[in-house]
Protein backbone atom coordinates (compact mmCIF):
# COMPACT_ATOMS: atom_id res chain seq x y z
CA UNK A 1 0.00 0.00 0.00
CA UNK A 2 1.68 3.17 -1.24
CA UNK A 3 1.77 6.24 1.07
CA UNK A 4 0.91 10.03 0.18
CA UNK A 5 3.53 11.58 1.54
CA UNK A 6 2.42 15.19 0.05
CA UNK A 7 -1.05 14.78 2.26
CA UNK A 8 0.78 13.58 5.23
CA UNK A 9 3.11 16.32 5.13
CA UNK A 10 0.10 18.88 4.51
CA UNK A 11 -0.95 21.30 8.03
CA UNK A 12 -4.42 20.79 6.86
CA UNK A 13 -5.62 21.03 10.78
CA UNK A 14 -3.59 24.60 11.15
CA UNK A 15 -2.80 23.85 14.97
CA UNK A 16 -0.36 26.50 15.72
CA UNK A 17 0.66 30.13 15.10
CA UNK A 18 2.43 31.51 12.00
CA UNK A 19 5.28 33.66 12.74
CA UNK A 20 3.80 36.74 11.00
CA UNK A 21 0.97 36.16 13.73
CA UNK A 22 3.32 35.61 16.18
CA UNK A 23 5.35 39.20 15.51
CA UNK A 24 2.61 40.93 14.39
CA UNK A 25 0.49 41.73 17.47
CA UNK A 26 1.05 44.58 19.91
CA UNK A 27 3.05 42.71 22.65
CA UNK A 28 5.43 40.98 20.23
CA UNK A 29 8.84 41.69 21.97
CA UNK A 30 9.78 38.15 22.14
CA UNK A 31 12.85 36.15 23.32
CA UNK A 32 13.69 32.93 21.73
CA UNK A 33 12.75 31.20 25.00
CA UNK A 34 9.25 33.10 24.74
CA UNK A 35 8.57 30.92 21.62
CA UNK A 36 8.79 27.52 20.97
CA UNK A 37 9.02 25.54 17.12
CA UNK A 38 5.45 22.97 15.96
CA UNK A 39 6.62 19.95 15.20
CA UNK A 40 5.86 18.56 11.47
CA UNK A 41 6.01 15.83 9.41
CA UNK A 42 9.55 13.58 8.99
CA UNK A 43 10.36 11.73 6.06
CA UNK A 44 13.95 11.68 6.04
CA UNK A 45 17.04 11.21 8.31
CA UNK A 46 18.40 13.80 10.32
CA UNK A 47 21.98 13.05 8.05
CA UNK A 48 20.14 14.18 4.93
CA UNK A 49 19.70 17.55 5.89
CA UNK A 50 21.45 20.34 4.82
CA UNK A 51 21.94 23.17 7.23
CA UNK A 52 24.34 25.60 5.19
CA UNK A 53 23.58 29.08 4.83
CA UNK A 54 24.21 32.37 3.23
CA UNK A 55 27.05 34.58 4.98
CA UNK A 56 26.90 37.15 2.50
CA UNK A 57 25.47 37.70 -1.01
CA UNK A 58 28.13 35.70 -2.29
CA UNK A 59 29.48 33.24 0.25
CA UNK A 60 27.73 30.46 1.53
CA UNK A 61 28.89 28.37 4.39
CA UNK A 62 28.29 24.30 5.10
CA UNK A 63 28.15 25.33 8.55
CA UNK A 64 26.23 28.61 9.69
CA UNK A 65 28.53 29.14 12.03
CA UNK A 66 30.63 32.26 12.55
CA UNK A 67 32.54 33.09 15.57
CA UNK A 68 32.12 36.67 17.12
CA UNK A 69 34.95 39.07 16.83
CA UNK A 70 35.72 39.40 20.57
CA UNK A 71 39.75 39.87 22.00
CA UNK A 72 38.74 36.02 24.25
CA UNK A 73 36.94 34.56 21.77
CA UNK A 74 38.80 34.99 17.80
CA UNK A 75 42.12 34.86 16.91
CA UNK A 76 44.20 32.76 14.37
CA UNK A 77 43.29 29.20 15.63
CA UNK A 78 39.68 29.90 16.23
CA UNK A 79 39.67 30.86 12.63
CA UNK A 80 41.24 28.33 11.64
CA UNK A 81 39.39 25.85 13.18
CA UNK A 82 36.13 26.98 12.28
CA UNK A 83 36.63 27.12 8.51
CA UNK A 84 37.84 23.78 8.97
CA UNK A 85 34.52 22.62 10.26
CA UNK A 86 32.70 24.86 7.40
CA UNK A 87 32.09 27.68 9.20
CA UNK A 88 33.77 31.46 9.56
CA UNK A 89 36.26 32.92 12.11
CA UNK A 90 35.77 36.54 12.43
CA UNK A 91 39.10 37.83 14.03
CA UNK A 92 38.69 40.69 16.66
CA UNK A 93 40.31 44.19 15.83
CA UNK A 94 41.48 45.16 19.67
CA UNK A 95 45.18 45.16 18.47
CA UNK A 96 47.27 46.88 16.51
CA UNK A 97 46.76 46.64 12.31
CA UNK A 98 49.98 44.87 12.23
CA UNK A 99 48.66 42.28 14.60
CA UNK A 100 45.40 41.67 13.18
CA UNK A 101 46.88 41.68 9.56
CA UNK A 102 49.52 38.71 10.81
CA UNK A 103 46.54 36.92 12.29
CA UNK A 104 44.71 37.06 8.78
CA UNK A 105 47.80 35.83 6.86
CA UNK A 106 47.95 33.11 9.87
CA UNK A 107 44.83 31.85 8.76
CA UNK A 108 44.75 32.57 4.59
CA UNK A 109 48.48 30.50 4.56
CA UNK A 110 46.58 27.50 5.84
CA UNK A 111 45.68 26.47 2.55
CA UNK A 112 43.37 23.46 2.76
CA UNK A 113 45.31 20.03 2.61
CA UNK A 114 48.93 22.57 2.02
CA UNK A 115 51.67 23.88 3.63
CA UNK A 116 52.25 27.36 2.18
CA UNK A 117 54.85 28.18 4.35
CA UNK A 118 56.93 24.76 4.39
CA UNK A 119 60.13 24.88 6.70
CA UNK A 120 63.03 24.59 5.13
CA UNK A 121 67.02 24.60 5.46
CA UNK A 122 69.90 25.63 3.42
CA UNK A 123 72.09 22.80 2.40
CA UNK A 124 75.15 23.69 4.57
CA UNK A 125 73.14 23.30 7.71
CA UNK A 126 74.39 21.42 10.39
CA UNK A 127 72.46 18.30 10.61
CA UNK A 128 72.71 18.66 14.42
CA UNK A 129 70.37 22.07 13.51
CA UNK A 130 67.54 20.20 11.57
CA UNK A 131 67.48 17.21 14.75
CA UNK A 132 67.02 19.62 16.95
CA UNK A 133 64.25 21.18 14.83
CA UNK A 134 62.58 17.92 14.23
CA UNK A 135 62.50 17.37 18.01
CA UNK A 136 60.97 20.27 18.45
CA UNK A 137 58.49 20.90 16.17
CA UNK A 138 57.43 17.13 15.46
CA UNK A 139 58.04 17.86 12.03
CA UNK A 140 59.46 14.73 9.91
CA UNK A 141 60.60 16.29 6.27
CA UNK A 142 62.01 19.15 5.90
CA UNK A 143 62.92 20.65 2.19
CA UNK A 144 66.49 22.22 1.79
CA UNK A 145 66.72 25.12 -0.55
CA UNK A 146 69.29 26.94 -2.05
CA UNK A 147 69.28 29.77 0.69
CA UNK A 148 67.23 28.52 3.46
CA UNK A 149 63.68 30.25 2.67
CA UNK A 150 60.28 28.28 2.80
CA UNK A 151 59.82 29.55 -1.61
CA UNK A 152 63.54 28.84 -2.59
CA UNK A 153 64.41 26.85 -5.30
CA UNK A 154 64.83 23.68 -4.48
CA UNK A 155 67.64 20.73 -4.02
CA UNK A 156 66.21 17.86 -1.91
CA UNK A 157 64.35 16.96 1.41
CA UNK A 158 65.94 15.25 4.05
CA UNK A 159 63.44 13.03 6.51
CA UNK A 160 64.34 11.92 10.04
CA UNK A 161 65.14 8.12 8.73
CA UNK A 162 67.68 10.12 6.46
CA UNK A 163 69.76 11.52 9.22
CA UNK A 164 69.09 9.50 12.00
CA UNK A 165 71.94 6.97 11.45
CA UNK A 166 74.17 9.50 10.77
CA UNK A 167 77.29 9.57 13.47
CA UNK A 168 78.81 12.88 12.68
CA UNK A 169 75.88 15.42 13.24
CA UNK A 170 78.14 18.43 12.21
CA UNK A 171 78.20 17.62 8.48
CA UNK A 172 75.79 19.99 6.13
CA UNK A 173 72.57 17.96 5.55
CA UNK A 174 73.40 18.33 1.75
CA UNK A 175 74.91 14.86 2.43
CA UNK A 176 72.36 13.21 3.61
CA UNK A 177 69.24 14.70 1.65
CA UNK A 178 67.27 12.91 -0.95
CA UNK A 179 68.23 15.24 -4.52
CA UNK A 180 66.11 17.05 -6.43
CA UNK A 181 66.40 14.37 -9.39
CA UNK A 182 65.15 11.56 -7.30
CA UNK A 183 62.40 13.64 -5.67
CA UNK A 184 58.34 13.33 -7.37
CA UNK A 185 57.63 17.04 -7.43
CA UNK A 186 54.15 18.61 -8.84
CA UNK A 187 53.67 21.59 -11.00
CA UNK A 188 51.41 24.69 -9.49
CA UNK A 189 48.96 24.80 -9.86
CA UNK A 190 47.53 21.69 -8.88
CA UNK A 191 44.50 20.90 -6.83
CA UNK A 192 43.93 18.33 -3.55
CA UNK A 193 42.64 15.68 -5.42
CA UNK A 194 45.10 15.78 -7.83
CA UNK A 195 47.66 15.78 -5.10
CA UNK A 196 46.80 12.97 -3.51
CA UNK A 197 46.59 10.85 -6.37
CA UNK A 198 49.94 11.63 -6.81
CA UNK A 199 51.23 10.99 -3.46
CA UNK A 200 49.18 7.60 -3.50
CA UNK A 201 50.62 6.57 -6.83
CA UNK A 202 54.22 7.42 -5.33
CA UNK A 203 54.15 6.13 -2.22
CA UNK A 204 55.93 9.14 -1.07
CA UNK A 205 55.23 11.24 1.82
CA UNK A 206 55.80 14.64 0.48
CA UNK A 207 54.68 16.45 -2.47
CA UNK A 208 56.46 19.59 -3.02
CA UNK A 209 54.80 21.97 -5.61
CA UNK A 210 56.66 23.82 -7.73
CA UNK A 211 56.90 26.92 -9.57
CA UNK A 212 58.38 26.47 -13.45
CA UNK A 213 61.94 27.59 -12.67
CA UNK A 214 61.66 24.80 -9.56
CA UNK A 215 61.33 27.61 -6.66
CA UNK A 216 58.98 25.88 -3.81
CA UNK A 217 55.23 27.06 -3.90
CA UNK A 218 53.40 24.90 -1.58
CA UNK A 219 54.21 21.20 0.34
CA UNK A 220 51.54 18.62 0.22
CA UNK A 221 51.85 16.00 3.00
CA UNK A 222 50.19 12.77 3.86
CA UNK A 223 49.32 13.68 6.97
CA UNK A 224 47.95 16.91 5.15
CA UNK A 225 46.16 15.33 2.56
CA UNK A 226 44.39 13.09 5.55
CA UNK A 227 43.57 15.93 7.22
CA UNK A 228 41.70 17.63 4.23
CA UNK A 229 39.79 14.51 3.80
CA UNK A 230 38.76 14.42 7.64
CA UNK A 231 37.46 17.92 7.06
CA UNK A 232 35.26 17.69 3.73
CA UNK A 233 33.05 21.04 4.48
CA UNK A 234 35.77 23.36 5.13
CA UNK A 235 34.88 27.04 3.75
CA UNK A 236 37.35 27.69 1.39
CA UNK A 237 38.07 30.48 -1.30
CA UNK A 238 38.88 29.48 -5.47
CA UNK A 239 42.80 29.12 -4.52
CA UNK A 240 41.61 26.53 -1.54
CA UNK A 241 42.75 28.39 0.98
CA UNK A 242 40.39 28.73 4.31
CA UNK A 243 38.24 31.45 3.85
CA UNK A 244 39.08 34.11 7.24
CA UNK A 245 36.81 37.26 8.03
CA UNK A 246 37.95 40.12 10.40
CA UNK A 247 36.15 43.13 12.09
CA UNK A 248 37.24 46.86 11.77
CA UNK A 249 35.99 50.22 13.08
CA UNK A 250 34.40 53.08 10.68
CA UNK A 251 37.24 55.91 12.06
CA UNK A 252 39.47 57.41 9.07
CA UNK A 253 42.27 55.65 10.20
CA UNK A 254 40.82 51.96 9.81
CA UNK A 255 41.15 53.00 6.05
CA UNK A 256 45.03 51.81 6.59
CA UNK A 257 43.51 48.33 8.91
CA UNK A 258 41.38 47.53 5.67
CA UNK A 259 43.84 47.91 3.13
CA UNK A 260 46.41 45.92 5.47
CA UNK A 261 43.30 42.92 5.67
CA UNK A 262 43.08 42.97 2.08
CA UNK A 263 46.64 43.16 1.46
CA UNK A 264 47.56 39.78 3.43
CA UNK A 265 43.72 37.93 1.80
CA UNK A 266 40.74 39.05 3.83
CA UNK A 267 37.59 37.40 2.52
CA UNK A 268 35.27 39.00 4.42
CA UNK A 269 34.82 42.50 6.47
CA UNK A 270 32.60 42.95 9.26
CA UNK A 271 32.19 46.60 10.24
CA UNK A 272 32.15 46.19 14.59
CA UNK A 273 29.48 48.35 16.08
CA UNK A 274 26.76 47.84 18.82
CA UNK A 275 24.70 50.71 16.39
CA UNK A 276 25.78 50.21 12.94
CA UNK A 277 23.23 52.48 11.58
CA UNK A 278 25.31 55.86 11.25
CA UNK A 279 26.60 58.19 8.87
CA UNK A 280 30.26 56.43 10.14
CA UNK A 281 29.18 52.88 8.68
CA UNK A 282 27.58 53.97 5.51
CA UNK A 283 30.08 56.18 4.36
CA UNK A 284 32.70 53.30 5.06
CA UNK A 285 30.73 50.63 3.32
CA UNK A 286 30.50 52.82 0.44
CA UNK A 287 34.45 53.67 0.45
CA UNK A 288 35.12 49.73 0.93
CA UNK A 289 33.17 49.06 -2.01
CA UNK A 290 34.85 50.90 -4.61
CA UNK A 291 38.17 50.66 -3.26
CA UNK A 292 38.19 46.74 -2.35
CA UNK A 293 35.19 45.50 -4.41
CA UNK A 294 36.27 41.87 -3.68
CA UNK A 295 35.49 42.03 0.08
CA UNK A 296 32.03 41.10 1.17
CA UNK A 297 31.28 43.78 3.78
CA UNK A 298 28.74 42.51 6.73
CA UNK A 299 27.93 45.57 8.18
CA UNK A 300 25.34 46.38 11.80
CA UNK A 301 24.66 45.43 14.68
CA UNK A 302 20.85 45.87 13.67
CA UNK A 303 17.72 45.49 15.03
CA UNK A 304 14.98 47.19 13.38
CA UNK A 305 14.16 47.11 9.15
CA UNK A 306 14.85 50.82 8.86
CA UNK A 307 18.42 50.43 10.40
CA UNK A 308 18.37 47.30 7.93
CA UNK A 309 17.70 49.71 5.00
CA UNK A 310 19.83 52.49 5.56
CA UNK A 311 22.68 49.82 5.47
CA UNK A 312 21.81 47.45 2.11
CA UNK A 313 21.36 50.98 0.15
CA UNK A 314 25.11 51.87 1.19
CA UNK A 315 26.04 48.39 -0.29
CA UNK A 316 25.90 45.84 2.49
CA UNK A 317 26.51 42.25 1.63
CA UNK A 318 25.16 41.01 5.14
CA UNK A 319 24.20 42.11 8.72
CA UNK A 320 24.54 41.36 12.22
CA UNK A 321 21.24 41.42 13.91
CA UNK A 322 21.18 42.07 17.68
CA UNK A 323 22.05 44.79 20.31
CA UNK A 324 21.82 44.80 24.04
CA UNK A 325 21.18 40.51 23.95
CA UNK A 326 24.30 38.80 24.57
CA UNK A 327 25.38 37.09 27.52
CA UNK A 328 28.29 39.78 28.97
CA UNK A 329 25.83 42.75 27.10
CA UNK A 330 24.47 45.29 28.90
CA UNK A 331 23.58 48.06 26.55
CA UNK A 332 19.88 47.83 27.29
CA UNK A 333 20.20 47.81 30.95
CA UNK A 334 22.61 50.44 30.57
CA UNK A 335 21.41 52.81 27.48
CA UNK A 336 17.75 51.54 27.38
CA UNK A 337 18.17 50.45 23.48
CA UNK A 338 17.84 47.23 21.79
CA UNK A 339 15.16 45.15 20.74
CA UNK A 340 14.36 41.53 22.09
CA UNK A 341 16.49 38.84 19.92
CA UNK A 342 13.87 36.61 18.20
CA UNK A 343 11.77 39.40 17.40
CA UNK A 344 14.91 41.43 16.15
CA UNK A 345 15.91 38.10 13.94
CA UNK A 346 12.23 38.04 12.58
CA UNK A 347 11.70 41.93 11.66
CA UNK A 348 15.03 42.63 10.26
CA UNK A 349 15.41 39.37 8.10
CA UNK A 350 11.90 39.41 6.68
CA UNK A 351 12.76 43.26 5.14
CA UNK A 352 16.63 42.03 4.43
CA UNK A 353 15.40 39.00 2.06
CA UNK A 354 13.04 41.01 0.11
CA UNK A 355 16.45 42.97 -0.95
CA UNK A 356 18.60 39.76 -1.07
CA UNK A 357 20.57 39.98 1.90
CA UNK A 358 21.24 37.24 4.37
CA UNK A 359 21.30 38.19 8.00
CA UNK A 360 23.60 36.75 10.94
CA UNK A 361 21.59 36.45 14.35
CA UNK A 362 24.51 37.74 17.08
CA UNK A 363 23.43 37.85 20.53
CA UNK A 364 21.13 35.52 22.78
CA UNK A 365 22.02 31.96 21.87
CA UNK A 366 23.08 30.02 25.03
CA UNK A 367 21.95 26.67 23.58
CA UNK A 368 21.35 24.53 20.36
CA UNK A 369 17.78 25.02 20.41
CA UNK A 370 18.43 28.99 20.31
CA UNK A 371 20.68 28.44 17.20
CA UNK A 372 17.69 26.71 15.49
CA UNK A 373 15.00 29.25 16.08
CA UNK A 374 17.34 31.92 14.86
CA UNK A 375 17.24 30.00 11.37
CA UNK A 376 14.01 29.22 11.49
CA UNK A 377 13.05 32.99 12.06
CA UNK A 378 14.95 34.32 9.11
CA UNK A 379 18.49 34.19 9.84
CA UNK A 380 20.64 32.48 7.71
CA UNK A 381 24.17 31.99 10.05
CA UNK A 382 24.39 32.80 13.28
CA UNK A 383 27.48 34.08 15.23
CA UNK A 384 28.68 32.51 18.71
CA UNK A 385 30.17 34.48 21.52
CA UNK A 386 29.33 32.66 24.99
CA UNK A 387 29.09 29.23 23.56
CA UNK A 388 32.55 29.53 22.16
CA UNK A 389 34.40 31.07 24.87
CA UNK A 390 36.00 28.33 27.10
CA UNK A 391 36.99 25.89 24.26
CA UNK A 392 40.86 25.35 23.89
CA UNK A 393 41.14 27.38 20.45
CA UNK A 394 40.20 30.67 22.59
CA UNK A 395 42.69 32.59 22.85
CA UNK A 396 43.94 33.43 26.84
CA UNK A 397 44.88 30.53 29.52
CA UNK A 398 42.97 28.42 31.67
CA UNK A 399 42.99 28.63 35.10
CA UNK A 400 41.32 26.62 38.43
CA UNK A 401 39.24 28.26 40.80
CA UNK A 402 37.66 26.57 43.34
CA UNK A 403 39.11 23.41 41.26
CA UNK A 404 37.12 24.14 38.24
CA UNK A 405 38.87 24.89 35.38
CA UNK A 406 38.24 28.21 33.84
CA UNK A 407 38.71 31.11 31.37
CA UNK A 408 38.37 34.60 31.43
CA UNK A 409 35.22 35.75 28.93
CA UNK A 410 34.60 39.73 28.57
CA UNK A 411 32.25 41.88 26.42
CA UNK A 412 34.27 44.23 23.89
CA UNK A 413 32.47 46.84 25.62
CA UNK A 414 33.68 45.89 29.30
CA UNK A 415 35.80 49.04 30.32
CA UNK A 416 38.63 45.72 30.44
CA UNK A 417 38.81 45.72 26.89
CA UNK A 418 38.30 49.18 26.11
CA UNK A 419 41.07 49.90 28.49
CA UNK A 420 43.14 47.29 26.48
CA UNK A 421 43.34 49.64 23.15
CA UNK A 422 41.64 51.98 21.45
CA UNK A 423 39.57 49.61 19.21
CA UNK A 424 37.06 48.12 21.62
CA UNK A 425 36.23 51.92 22.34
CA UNK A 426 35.62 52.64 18.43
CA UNK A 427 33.06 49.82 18.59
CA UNK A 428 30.97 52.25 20.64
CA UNK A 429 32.01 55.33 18.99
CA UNK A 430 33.35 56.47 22.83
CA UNK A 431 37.21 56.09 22.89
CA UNK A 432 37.68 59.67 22.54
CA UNK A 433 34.91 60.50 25.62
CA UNK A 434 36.24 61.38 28.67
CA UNK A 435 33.70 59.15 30.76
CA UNK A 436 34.23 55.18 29.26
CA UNK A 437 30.43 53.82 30.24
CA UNK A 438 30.36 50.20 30.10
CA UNK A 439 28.18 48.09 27.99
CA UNK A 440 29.94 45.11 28.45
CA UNK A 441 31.16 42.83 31.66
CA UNK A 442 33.88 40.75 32.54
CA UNK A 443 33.11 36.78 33.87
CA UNK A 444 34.44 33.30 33.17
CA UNK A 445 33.30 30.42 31.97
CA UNK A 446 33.92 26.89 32.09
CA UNK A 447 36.20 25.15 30.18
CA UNK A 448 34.21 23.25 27.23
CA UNK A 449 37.43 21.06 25.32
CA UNK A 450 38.08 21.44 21.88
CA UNK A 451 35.43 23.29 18.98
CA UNK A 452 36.73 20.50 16.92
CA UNK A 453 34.17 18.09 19.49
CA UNK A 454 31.74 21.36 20.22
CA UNK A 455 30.38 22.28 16.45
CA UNK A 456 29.98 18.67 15.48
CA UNK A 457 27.95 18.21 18.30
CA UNK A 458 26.10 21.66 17.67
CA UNK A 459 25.24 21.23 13.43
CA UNK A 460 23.84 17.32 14.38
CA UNK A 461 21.41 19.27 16.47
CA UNK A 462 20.42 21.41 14.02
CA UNK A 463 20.07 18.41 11.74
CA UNK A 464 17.72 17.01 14.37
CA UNK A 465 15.61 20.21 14.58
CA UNK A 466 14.89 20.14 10.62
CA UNK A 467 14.24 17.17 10.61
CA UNK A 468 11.89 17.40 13.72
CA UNK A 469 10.01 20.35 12.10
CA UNK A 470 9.80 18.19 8.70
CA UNK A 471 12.17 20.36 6.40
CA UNK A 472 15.45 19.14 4.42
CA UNK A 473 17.33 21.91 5.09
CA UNK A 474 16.98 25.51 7.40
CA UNK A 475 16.66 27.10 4.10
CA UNK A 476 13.35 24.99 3.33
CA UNK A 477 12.55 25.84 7.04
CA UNK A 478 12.39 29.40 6.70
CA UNK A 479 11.41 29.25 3.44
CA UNK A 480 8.28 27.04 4.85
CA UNK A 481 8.08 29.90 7.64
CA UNK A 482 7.38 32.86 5.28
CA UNK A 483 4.56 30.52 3.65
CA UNK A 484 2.80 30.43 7.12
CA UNK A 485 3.22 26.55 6.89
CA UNK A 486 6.12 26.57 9.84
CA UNK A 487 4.42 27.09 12.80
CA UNK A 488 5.02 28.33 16.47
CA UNK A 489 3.41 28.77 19.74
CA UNK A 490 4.17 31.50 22.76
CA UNK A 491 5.40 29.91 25.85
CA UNK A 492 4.56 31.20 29.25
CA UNK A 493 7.27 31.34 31.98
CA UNK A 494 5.68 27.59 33.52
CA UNK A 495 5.74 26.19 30.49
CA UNK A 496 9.59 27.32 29.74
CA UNK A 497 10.17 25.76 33.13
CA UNK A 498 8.24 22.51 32.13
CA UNK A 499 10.26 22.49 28.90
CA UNK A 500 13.50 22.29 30.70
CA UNK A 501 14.91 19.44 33.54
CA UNK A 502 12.46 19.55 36.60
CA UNK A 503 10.83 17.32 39.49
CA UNK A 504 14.75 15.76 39.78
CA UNK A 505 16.04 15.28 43.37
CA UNK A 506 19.61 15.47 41.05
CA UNK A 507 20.98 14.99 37.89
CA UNK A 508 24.15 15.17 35.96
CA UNK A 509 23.73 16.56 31.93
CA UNK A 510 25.90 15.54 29.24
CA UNK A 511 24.75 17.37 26.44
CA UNK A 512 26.43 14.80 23.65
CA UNK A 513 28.93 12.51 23.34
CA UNK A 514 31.65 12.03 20.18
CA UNK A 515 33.61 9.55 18.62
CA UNK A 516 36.35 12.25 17.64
């Protein structure tokens, strides 16, 4: 007996409330724990659905993740890491531009499956010099150019089986490397794939990619090309390297930060402010635009349609929706503006896809189930502060405290890091007032291991949320939302209490486990 799945699938009862209903009446400043999702109908395994979303107009992401541009939350290994996974680093801007331009070329010379920066040695070397280097840096293969640099032109690779035996460690490691001539080398360019067939069909363990006149270009590993395949949704740009966004101010002098970004392969600018609707961001967005027309500009934060506007006519390729609703926020306590997260998320990305502009939700999410009624209210990535912080690829060190392991987690508008440089103070357009008021704390949080084990864990829920609701992928979700045929309901305080753990004398709560 065959089965309808289109009539099974249909809401023909309507038992629930449609999101325009939801945000439509007069009390309709909602939270995302004021609302909860209607199940639908499931036809498919969680594994089939897609949850990849717009970042800007151009760049989608396999994971809508991005990671929020705060001094204890983004640098270089964040980034890293998270374009790894599929999603987007954004690297904070409280440092000098040399510093922040260094972490960009950290990440963009991670080129998927690559070593762009290989070590090498010059052939007299001591062999006693590239031991102790090996030692040290676990490194096995090391390429020896003519004079020593990581793009010289090239005359063999020594391994640790090749000098090992050797007795007298003083000799030059010219004796002991493997020649050029005996060496399987690759033309650039070349792709991954390409690569490893080559280092398959070898046997070898090194690929070194060269340039016509034989000057080094890249170094493809095994242990490179393994890695690439363990990470097959990284975000990467048409070279393959791993796509890297940063955040700048709107002052005249972040004019030299963005041309430094751009100079060492920024992908993506986000313009930092808690009120991005100002004469300051507009006039920068347009100036970005014709002078670096290849970065995608995310400009905000926003929170209402006509802040929205303002910003897409200057030439906005995204925006950050939120103000006041993070977790170490306190610009609506503080400056009594803001707008309630899910209602924020709703408003502003119902106006921004009539004009074709994807929205990130920034600000409220302390769980999975936050993450997936941002997308299902109109956002299409979301960016993490507080559910990031603690994880090893934060920058800052861990401490105990009352033997709990801990890191420090502030707001970028704590008078901590506004007191740390100038930038945090741009964010607010206050570093030249002579009275710093705080919209930002300072706090810790618990270590939570590596983001390698925490955003696995974090897309399979979303994957279970489609597939709860009865979509294929979040952009079926909200596209099912605007329709009407995604429905909600408004929770009262009880029932947000009933919907968490209760009636336990204790309990522990492991939120996932991993076979990483």
């Amino acid at each position: 007996m065959s089965v309808d799945i289109s009539t099974l699938r249909k809401k023909s009862a309507r038992d629930g409330t449609t999101a325009q209903q939801l945000f439509g009446g007069e009390f309709s400043g909602l939270t995302y724990n004021d609302i909860i999702i209607l199940p639908g109908f499931i036809d498919m395994g969680a594994s089939e659905v897609d949850v990849g979303g717009k970042v800007t107009r151009n760049i989608r992401l396999n994971a809508p993740i991005l990671s929020s541009p705060m001094d204890t939350v983004t640098e270089s290994e964040m980034a890293r890491a998270l374009a790894l996974l599929g999603g987007l680093g954004i690297l904070h801007n409280n440092c000098s531009i040399s510093e922040q331009g260094a972490l960009v070329k950290k990440v963009k010379t991670f080129r998927h499956g690559f070593i762009n920066r290989p070590k090498a040695f010059a052939p007299d070397t001591p062999i006693s010099d590239v031991a102790l280097a090996a030692s040290r840096t676990g490194i096995s293969g090391f390429l020896i150019t003519h004079d020593g640099s990581h793009n010289g032109k090239l005359l063999g690779i020594v391994c640790h089986k090749d000098i090992d035996h050797v007795v007298d460690k003083t000799k030059p490691v010219s004796t002991a490397m493997v020649p050029r001539s005996e060496m399987v080398v690759a033309k650039n360019p070349i792709d991954l794939a390409t690569a490893r067939e080559r280092l398959n069909s070898s046997r070898k363990g090194y690929l070194p990619v060269l340039d016509e006149n034989d000057y080094v270009v890249s170094l493809c590993s095994r242990r490179n090309a393994v890695q690439a395949r363990e990470f097959p949704n990284a975000s990467l740009d048409k070279n393959g390297s791993l796509l890297c966004g940063a955040a700048v101010s709107t002052r005249p002098e972040d004019k030299d930060r963005v041309a430094c970004l751009s100079r060492n392969g920024l992908d993506v600018l986000v313009l930092d402010s808690s009120q991005g609707n100002s004469i300051y961001q507009i006039e920068f967005i347009r100036w970005v635009k014709s002078m670096f027309p290849h970065l995608e500009v995310i400009a905000g934060n926003v929170v209402t349609a006509d802040q929205a506007k303002n910003l897409i006519d200057a030439g906005a390729d995204g925006l950050r929706v939120g103000m006041g609703s993070g977790s170490i926020c306190i610009t609506q306590e503080v400056l009594a503006c803001g707008r309630p997260q899910a209602t924020a998320v709703y408003r502003v990305g119902r106006y921004a896809r009539s004009r074709g502009v994807p929205i990130i939700a920034d600000g409220g999410l302390r769980n999975v189930g936050d993450v997936c009624k941002a997308l299902a209210l109109g956002a299409s990535c979301v960016m993490l502060g507080s559910l990031l912080s603690g994880t090893t690829e934060t920058p800052g060190d861990y401490f105990f405290k009352d033997g709990v392991r801990l890191k420090v987690y502030r707001g970028m508008g704590s008078l901590e890091a506004m007191q740390q440089g100038k930038e945090s103070g741009k964010r607010y357009l206050s570093e030249h007032e002579e009275v710093q008021v705080a919209q930002g704390v300072t706090g810790t949080v618990v270590d939570k291991g590596s983001v390698y084990r925490l955003l696995p864990y974090i897309l399979k829920g979303l994957q279970q949320s489609a597939q709860d609701i009865g979509e294929r992928s979040f952009d079926n979700v909200r596209e099912q939302m605007y329709a009407g045929e995604v429905l909600f309901e408004r929770r009262t305080a009880t029932a947000q209490s009933e919907g968490g753990v209760h009636s336990l004398h204790s309990f522990s709560k492991t939120l996932f486990t991993s076979k990483l």
